[in-house]
C-alpha atoms as a PDB file:
ATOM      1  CA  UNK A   1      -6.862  -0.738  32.293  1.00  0.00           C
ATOM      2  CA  UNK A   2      -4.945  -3.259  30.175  1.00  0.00           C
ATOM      3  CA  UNK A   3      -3.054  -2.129  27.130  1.00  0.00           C
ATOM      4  CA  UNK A   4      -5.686  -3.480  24.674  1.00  0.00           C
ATOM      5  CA  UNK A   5      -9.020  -1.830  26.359  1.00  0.00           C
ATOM      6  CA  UNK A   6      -6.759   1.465  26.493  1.00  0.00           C
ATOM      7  CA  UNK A   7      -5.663   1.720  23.044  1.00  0.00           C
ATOM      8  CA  UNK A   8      -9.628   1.058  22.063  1.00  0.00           C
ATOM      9  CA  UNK A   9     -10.279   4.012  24.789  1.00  0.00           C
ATOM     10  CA  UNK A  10      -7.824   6.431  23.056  1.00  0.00           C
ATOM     11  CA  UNK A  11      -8.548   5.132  19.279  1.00  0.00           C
ATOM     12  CA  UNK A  12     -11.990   4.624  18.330  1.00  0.00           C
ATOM     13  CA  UNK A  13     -11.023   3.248  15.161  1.00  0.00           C
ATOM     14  CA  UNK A  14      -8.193   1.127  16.689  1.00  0.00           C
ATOM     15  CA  UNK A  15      -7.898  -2.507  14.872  1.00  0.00           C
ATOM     16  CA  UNK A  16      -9.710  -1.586  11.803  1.00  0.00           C
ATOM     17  CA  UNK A  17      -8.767  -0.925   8.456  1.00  0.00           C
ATOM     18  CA  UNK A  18      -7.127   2.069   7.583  1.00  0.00           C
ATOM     19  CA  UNK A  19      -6.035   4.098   4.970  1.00  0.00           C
ATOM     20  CA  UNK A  20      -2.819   4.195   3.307  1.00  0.00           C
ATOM     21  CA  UNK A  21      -1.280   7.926   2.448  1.00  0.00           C
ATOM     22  CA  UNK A  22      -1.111   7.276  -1.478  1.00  0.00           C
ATOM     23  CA  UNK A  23       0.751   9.125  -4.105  1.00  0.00           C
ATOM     24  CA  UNK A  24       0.611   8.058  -7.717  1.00  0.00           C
ATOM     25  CA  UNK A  25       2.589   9.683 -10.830  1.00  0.00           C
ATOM     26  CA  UNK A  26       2.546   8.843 -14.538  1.00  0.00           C
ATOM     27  CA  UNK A  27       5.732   9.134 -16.910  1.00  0.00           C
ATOM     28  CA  UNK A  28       5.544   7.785 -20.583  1.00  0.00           C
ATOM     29  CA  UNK A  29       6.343   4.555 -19.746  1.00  0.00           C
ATOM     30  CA  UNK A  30       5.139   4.035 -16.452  1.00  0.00           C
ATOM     31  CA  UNK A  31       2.993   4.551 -13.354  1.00  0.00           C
ATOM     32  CA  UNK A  32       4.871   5.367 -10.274  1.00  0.00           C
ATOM     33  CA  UNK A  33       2.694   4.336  -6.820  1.00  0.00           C
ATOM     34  CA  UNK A  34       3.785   5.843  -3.686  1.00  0.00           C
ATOM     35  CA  UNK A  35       2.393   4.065  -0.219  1.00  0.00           C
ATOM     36  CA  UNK A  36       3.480   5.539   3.427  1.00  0.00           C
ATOM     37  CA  UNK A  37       3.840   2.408   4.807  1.00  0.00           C
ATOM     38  CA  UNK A  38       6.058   3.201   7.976  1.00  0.00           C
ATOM     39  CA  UNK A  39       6.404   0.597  10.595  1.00  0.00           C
ATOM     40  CA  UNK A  40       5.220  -1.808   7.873  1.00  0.00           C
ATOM     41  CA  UNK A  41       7.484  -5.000   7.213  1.00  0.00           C
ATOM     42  CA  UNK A  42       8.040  -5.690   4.077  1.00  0.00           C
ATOM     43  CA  UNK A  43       6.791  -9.355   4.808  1.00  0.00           C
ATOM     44  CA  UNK A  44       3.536  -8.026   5.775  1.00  0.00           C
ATOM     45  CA  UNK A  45       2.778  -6.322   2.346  1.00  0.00           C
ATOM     46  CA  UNK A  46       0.924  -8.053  -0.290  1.00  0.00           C
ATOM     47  CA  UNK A  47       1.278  -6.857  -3.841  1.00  0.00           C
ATOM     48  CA  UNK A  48      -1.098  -8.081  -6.182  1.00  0.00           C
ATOM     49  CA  UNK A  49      -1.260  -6.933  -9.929  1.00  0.00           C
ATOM     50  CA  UNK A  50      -4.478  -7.804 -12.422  1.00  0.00           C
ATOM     51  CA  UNK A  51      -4.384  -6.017 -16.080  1.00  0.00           C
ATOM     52  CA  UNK A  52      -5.139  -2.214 -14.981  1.00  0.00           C
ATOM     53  CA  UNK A  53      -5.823  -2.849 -11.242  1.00  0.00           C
ATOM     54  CA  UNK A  54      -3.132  -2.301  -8.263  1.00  0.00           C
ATOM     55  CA  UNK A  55      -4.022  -4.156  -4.949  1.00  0.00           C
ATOM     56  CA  UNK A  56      -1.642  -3.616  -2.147  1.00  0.00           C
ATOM     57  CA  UNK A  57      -2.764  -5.025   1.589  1.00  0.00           C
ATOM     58  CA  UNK A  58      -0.794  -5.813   4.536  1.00  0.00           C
ATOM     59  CA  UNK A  59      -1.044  -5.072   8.230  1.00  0.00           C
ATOM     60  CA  UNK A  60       0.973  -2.937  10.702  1.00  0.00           C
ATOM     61  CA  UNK A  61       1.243  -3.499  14.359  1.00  0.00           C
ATOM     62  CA  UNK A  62       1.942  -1.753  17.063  1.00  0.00           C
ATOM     63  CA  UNK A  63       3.750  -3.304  20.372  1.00  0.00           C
ATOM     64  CA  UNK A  64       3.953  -1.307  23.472  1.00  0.00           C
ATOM     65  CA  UNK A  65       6.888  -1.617  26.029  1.00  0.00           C
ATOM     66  CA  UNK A  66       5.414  -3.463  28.481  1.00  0.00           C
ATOM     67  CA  UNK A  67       6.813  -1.026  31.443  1.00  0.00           C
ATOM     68  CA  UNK A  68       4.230   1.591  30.050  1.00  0.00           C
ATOM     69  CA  UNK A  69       2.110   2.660  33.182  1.00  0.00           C
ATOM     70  CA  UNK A  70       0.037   4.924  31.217  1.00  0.00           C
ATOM     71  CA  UNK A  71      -0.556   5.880  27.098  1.00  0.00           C
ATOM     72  CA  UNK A  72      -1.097   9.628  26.299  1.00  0.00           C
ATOM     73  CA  UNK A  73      -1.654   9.307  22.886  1.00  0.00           C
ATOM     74  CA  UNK A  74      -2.211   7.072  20.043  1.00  0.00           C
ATOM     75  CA  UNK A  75      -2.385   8.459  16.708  1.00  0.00           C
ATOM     76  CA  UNK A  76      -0.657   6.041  14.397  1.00  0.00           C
ATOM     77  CA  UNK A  77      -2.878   3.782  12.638  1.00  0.00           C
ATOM     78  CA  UNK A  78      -2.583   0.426  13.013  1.00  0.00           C
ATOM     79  CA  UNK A  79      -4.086  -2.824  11.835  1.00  0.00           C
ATOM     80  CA  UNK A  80      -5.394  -4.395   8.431  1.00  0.00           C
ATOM     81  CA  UNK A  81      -5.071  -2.254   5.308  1.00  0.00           C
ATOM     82  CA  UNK A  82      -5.823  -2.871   1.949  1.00  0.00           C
ATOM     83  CA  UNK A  83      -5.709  -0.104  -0.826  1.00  0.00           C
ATOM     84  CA  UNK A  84      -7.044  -0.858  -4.629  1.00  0.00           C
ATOM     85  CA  UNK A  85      -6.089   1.220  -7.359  1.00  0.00           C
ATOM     86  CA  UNK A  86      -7.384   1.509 -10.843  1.00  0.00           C
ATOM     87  CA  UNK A  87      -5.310   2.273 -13.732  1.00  0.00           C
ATOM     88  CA  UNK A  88      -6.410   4.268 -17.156  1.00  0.00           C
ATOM     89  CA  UNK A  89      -4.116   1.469 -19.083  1.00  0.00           C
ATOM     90  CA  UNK A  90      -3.355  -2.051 -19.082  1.00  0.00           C
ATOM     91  CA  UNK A  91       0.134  -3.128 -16.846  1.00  0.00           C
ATOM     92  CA  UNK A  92       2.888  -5.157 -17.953  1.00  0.00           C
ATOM     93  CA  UNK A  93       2.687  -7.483 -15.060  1.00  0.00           C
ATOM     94  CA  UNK A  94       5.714  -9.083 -15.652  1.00  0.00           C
ATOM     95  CA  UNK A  95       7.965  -6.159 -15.050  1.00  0.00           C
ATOM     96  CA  UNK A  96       6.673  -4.469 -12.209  1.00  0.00           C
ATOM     97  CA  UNK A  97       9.449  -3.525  -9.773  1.00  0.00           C
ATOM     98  CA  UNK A  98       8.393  -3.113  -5.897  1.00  0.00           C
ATOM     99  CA  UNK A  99      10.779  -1.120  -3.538  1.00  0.00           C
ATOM    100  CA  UNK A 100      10.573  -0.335   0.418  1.00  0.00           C
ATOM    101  CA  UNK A 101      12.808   2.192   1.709  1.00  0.00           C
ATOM    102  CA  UNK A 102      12.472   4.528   4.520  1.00  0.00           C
ATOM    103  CA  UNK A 103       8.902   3.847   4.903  1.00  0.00           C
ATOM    104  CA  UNK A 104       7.823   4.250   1.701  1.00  0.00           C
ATOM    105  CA  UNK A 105       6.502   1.286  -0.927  1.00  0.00           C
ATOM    106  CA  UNK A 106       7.318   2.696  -4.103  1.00  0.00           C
ATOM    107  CA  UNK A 107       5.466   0.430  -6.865  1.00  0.00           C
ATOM    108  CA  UNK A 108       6.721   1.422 -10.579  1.00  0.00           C
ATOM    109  CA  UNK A 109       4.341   0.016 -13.251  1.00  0.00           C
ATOM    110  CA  UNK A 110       5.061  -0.288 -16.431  1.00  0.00           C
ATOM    111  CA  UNK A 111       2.281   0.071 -19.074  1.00  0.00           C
ATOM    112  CA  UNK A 112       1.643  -2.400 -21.275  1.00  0.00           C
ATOM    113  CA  UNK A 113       2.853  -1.655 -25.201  1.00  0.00           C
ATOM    114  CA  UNK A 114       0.107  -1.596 -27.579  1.00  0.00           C
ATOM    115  CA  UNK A 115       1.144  -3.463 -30.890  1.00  0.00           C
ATOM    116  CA  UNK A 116       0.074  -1.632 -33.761  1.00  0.00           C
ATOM    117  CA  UNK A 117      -0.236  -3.504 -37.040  1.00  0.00           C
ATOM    118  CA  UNK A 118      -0.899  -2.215 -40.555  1.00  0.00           C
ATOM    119  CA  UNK A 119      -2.926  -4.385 -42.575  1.00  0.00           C
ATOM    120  CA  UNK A 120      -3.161  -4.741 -46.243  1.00  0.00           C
ATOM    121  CA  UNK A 121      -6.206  -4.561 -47.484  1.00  0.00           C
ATOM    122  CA  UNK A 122      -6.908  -7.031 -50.894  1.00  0.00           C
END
């Protein structure tokens, strides 16, 4: 059986979309987005920022030594993902910061300040 049948043997969901192990904090300032993106290059992530919405998409793959007679077990996802994440508050989408380290996308969003204006009424 060739490595691609096999891995669709072992993994019924093999190929598709999958989702991403998400964390997401708040501070005053700020919304702090987690993503377990192991085995993920940081070329292959896509961070896109609209008013309140976070996308992030990418794709991880998986490569197999090619002396591998035989595969026991494959439970790492693989494939497309794409993970969409709505925000109470508007974003400052000029200052987001985006880091990958260890495995982990951490995404800190700033919220966007509110001006506040007092009006004089005549």
């Amino acid at each position: 059986m060739n490595n691609e049948r096999r891995r669709h043997h072992l993994s019924p969901f093999a190929g598709e979309t999958w989702s991403v192990p998400t964390d997401i904090f708040e501070t005053e300032r700020a919304f702090v987005v987690h993503l377990d993106l192991a085995g993920v290059e940081p070329a292959a992530i896509r961070v896109v920022v609209e008013e309140s919405r976070l996308t992030v998409s990418g794709e991880r793959n998986r490569s197999l030594p090619e002396q591998v007679s035989r595969v026991h077990r494959l439970e790492i996802d693989q494939g497309r993902f794409s993970k969409r994440i709505n925000l109470p508050t508007p974003i400052a989408v000029d200052a987001v910061e985006t880091r990958h380290r260890h495995g982990f996308l951490v995404i800190t969003l700033p919220k966007l300040e509110r001006r506040r204006v007092q009006i004089t009424v005549r």
